[in-house]
PDB file of N, CA and C in Angstrom:
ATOM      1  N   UNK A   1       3.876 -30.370  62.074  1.00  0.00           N
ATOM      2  CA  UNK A   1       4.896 -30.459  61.051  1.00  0.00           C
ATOM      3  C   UNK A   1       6.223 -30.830  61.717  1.00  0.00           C
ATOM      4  N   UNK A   2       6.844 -31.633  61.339  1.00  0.00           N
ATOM      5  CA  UNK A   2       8.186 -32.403  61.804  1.00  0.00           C
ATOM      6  C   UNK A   2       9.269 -31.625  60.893  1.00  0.00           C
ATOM      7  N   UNK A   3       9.880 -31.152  61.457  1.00  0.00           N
ATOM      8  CA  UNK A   3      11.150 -30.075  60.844  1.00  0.00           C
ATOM      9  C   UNK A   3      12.552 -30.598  61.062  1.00  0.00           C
ATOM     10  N   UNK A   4      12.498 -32.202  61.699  1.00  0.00           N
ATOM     11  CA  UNK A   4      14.086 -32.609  61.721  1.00  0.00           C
ATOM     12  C   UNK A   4      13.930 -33.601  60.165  1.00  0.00           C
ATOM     13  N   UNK A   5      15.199 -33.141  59.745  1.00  0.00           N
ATOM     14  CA  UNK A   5      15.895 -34.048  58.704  1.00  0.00           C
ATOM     15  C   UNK A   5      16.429 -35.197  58.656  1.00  0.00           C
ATOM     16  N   UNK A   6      15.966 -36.064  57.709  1.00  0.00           N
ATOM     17  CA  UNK A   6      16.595 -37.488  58.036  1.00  0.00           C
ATOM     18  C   UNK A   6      18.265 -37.652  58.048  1.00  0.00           C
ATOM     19  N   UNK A   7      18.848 -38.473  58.212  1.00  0.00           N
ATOM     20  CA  UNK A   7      20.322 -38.267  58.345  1.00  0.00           C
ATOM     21  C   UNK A   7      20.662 -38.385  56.615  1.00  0.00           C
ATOM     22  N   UNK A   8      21.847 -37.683  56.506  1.00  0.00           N
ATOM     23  CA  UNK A   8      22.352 -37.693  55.067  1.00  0.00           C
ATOM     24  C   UNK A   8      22.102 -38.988  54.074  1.00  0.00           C
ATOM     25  N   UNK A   9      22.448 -39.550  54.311  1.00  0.00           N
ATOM     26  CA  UNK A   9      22.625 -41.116  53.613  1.00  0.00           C
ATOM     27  C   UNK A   9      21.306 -41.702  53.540  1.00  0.00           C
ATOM     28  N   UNK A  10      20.733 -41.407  54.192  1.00  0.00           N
ATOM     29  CA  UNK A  10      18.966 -41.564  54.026  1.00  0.00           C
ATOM     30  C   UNK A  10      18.138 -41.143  53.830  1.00  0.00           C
ATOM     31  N   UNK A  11      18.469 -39.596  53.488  1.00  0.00           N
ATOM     32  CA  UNK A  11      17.366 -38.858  52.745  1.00  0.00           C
ATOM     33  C   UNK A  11      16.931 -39.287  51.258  1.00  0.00           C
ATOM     34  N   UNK A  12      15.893 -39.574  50.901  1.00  0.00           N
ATOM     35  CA  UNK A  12      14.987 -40.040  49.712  1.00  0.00           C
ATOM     36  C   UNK A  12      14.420 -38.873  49.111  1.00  0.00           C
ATOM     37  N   UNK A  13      14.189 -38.536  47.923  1.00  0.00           N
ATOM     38  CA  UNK A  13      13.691 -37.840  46.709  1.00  0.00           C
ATOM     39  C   UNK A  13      11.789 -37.336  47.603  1.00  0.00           C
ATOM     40  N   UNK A  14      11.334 -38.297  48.155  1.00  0.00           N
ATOM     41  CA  UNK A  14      10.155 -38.395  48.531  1.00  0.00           C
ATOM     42  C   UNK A  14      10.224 -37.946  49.942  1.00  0.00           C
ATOM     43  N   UNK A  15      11.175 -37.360  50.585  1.00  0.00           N
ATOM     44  CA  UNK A  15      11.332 -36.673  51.986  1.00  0.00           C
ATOM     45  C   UNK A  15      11.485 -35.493  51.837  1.00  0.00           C
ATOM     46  N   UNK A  16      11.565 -35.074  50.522  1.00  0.00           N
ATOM     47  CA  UNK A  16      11.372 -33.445  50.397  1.00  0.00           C
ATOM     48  C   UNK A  16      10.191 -32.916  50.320  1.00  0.00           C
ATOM     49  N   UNK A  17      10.135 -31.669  51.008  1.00  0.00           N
ATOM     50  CA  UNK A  17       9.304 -30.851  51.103  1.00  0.00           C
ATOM     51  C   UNK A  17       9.555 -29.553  50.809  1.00  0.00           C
ATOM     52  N   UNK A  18       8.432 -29.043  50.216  1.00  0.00           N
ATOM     53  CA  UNK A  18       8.509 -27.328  49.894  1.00  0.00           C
ATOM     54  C   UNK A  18       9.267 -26.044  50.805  1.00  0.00           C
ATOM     55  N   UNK A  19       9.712 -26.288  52.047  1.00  0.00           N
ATOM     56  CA  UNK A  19      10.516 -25.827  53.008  1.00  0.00           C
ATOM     57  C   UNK A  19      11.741 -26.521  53.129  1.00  0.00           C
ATOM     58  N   UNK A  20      12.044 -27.429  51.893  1.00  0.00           N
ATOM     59  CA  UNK A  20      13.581 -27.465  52.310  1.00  0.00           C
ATOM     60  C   UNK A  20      14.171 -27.239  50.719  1.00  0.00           C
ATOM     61  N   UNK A  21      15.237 -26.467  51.576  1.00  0.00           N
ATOM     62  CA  UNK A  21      16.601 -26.419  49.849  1.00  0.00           C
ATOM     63  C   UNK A  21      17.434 -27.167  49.784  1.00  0.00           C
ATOM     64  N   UNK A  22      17.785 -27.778  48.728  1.00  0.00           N
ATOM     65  CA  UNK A  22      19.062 -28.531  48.095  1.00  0.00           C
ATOM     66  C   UNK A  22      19.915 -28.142  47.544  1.00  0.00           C
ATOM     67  N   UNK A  23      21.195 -27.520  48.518  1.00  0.00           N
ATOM     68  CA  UNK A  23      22.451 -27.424  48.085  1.00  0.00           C
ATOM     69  C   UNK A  23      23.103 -28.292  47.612  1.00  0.00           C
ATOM     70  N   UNK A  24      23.912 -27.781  45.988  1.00  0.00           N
ATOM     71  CA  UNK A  24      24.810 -28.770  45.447  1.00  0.00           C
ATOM     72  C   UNK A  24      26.357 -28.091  45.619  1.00  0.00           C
ATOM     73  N   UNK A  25      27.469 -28.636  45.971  1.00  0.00           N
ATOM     74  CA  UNK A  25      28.669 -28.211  46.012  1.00  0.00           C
ATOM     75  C   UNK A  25      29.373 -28.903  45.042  1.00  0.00           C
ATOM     76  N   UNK A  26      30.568 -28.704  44.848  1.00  0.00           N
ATOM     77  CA  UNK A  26      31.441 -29.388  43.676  1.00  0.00           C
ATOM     78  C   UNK A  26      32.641 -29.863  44.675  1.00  0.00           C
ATOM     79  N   UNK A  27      32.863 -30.595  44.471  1.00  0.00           N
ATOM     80  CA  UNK A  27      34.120 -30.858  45.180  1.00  0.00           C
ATOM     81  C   UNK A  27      35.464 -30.541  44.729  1.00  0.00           C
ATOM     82  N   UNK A  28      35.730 -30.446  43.656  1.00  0.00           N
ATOM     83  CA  UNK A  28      36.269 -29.955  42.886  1.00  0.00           C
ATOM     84  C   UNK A  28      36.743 -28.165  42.377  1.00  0.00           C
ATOM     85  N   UNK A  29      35.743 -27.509  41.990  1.00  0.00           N
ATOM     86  CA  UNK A  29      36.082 -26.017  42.064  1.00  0.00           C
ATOM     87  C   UNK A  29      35.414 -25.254  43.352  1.00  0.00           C
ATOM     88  N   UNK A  30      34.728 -26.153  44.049  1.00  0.00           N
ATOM     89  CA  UNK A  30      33.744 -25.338  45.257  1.00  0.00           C
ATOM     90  C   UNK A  30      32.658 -24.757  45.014  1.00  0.00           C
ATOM     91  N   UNK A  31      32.143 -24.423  43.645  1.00  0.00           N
ATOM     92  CA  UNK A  31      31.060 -23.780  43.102  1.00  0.00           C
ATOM     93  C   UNK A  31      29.715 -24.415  43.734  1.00  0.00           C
ATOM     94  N   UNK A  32      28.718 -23.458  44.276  1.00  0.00           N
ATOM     95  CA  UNK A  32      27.759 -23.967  45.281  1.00  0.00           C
ATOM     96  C   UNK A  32      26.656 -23.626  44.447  1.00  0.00           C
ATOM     97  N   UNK A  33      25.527 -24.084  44.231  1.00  0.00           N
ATOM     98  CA  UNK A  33      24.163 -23.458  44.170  1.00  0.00           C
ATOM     99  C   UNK A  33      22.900 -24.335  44.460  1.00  0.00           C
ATOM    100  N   UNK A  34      21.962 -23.799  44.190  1.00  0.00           N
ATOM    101  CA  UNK A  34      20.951 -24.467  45.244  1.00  0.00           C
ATOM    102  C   UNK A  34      19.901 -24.941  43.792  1.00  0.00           C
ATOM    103  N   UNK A  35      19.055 -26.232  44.207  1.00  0.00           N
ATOM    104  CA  UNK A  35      18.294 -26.977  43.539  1.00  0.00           C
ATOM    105  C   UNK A  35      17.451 -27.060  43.728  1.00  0.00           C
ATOM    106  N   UNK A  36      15.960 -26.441  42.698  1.00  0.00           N
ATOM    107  CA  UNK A  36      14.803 -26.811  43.302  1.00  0.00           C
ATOM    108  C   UNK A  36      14.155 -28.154  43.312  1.00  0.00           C
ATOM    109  N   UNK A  37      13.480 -28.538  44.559  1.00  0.00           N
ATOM    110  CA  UNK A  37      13.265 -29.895  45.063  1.00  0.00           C
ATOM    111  C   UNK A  37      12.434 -30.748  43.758  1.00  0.00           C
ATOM    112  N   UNK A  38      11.916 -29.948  43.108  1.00  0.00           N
ATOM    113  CA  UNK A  38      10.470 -30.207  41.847  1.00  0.00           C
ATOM    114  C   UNK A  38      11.630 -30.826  40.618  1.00  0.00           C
ATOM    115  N   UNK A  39      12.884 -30.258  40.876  1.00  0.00           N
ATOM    116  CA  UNK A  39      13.939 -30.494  40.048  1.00  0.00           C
ATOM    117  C   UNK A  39      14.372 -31.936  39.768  1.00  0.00           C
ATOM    118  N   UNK A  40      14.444 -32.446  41.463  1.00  0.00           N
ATOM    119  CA  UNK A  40      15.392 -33.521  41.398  1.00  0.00           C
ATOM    120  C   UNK A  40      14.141 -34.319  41.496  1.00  0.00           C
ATOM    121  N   UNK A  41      12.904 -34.302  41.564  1.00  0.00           N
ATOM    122  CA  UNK A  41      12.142 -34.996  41.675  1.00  0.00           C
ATOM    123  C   UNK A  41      11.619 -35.521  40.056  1.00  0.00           C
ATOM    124  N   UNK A  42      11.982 -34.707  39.494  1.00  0.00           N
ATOM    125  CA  UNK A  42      11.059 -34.629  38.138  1.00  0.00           C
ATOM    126  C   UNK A  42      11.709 -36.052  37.203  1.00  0.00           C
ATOM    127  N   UNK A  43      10.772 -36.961  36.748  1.00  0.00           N
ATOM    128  CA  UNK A  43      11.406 -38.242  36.070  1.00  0.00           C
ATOM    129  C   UNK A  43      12.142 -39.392  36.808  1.00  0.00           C
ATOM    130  N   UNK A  44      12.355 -39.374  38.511  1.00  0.00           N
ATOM    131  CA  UNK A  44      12.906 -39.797  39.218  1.00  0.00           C
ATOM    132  C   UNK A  44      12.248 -40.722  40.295  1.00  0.00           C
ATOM    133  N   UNK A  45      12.148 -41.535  40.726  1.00  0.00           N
ATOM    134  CA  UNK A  45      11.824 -42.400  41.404  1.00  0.00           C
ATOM    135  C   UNK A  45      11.109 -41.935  42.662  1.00  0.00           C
ATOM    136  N   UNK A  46      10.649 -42.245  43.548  1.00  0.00           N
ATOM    137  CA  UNK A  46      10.354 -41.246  44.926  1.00  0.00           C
ATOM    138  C   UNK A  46      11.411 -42.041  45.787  1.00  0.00           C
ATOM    139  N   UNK A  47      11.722 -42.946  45.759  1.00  0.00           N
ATOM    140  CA  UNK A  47      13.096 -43.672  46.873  1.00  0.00           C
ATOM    141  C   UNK A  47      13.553 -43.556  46.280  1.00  0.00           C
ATOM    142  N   UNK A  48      14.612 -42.529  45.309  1.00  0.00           N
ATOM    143  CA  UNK A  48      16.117 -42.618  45.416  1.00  0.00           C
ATOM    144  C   UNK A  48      16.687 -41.815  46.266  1.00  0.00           C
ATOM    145  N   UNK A  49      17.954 -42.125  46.647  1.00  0.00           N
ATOM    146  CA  UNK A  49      18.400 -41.582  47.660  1.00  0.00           C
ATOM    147  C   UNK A  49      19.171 -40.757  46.920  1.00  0.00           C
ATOM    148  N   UNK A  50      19.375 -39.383  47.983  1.00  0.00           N
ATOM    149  CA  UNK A  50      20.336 -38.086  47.374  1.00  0.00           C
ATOM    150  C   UNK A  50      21.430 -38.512  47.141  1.00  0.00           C
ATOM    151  N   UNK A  51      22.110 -39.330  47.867  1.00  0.00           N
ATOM    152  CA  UNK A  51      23.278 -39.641  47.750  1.00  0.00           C
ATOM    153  C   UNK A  51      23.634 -40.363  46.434  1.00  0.00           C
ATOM    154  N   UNK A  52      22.716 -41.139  46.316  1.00  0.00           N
ATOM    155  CA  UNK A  52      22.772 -41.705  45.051  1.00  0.00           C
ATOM    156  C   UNK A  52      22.962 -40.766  43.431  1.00  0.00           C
ATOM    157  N   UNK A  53      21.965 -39.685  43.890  1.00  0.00           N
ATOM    158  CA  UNK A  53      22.619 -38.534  42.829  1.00  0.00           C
ATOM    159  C   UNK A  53      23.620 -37.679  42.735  1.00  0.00           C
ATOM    160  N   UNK A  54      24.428 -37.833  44.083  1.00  0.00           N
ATOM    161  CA  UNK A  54      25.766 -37.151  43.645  1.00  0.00           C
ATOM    162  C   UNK A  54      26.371 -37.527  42.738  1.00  0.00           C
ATOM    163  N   UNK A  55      26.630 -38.545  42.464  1.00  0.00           N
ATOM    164  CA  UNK A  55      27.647 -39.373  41.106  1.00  0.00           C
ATOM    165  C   UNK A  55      26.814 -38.499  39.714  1.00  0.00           C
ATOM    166  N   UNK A  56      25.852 -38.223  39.674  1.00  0.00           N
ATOM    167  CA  UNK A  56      25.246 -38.682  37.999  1.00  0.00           C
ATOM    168  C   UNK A  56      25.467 -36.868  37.681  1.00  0.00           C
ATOM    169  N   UNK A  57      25.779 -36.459  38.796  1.00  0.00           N
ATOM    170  CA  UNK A  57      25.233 -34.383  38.639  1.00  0.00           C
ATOM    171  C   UNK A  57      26.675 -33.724  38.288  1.00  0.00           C
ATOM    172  N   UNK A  58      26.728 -33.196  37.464  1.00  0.00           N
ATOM    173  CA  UNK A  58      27.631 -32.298  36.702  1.00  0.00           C
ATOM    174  C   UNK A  58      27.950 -30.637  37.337  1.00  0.00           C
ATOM    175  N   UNK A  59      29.078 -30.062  36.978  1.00  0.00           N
ATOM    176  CA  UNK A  59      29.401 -29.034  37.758  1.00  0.00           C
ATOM    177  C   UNK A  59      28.894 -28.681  36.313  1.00  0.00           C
ATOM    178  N   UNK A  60      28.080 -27.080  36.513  1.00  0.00           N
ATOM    179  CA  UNK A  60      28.196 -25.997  35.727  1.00  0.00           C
ATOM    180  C   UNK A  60      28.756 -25.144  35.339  1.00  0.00           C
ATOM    181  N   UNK A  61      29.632 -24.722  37.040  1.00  0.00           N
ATOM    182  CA  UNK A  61      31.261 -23.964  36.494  1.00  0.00           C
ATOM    183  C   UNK A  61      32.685 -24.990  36.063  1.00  0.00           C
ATOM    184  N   UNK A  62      33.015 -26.543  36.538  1.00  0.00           N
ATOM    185  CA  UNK A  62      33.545 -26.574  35.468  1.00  0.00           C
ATOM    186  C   UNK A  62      33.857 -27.939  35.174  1.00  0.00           C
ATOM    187  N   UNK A  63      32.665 -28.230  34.722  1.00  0.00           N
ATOM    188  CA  UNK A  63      32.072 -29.535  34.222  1.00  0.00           C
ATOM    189  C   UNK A  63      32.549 -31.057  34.356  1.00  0.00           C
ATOM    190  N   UNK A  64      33.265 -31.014  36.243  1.00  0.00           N
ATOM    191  CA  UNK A  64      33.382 -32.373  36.753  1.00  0.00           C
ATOM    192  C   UNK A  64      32.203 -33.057  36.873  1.00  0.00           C
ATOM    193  N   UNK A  65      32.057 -34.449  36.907  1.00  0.00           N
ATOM    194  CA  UNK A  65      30.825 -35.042  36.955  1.00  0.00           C
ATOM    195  C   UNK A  65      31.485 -35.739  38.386  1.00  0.00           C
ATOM    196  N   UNK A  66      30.381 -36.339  39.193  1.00  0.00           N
ATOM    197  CA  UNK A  66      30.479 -37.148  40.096  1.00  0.00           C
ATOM    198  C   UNK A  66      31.393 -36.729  41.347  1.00  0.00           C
ATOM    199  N   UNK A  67      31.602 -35.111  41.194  1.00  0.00           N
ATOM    200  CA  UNK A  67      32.165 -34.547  42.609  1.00  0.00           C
ATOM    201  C   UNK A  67      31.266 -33.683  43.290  1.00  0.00           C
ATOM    202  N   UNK A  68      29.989 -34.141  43.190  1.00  0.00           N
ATOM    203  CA  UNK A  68      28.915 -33.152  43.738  1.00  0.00           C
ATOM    204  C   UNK A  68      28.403 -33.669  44.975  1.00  0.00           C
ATOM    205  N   UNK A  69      28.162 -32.799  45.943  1.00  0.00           N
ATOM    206  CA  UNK A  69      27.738 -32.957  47.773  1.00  0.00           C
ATOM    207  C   UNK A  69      26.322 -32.197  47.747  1.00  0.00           C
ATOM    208  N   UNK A  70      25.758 -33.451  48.190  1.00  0.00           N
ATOM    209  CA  UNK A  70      24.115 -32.783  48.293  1.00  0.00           C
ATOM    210  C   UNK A  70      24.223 -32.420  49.626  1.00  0.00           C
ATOM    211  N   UNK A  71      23.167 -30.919  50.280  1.00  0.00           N
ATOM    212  CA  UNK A  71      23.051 -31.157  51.732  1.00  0.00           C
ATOM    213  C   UNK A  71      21.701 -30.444  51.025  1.00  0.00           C
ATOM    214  N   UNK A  72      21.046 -31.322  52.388  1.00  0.00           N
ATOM    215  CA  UNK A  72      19.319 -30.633  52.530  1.00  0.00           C
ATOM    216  C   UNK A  72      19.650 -29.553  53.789  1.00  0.00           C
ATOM    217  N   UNK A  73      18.658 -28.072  53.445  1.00  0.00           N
ATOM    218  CA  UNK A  73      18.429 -27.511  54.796  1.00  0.00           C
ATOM    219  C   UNK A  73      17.230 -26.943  54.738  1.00  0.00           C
ATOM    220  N   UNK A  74      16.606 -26.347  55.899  1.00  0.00           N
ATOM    221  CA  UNK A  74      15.740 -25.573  55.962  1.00  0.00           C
ATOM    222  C   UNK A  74      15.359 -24.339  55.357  1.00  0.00           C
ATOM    223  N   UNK A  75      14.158 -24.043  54.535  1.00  0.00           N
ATOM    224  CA  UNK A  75      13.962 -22.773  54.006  1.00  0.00           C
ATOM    225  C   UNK A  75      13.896 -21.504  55.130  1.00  0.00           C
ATOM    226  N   UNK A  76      14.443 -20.580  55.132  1.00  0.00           N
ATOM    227  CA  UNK A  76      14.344 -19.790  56.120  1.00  0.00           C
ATOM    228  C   UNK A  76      13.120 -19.507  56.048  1.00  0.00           C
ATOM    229  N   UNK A  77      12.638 -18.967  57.081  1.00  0.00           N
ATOM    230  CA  UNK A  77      10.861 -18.408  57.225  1.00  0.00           C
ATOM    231  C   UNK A  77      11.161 -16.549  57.237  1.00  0.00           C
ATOM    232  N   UNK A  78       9.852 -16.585  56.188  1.00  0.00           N
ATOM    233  CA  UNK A  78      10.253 -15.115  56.028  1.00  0.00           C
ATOM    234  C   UNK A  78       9.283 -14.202  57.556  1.00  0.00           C
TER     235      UNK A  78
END
């Protein structure tokens, strides 16, 4: 199993795996929470790139669109 991450700008919808989480940040109020991978996958292409979905993703605390920062990381191992 290969546990390094592709670089930001090149991670694809189809490079996720069940051991990694998707943090969304706001750029805007800072409000952080995490995305399950089945999430961003669902109705979505397998090459789109994350980056590409920052623009389209909405804050929940306070409803800027297009100030959202994806980072992929590792699921901790229990």
């Amino acid at each position: 199993m290969d546990n390094r991450l592709p670089p930001r700008y090149a991670f694809r919808l189809e490079d996720l795996r069940t051991w990694h989480v998707v943090r969304v940040r706001c750029g805007i109020c800072r409000h952080q929470a995490d995305i399950a991978p089945a999430a961003l996958t669902r109705s979505r292409p397998g090459y789109t790139r994350l980056v590409d979905l920052e623009g389209r993703l909405r804050c929940r605390n306070c409803g800027a669109r297009g100030r959202a920062s994806l980072e992929v990381e590792l699921r901790p191992r229990d």
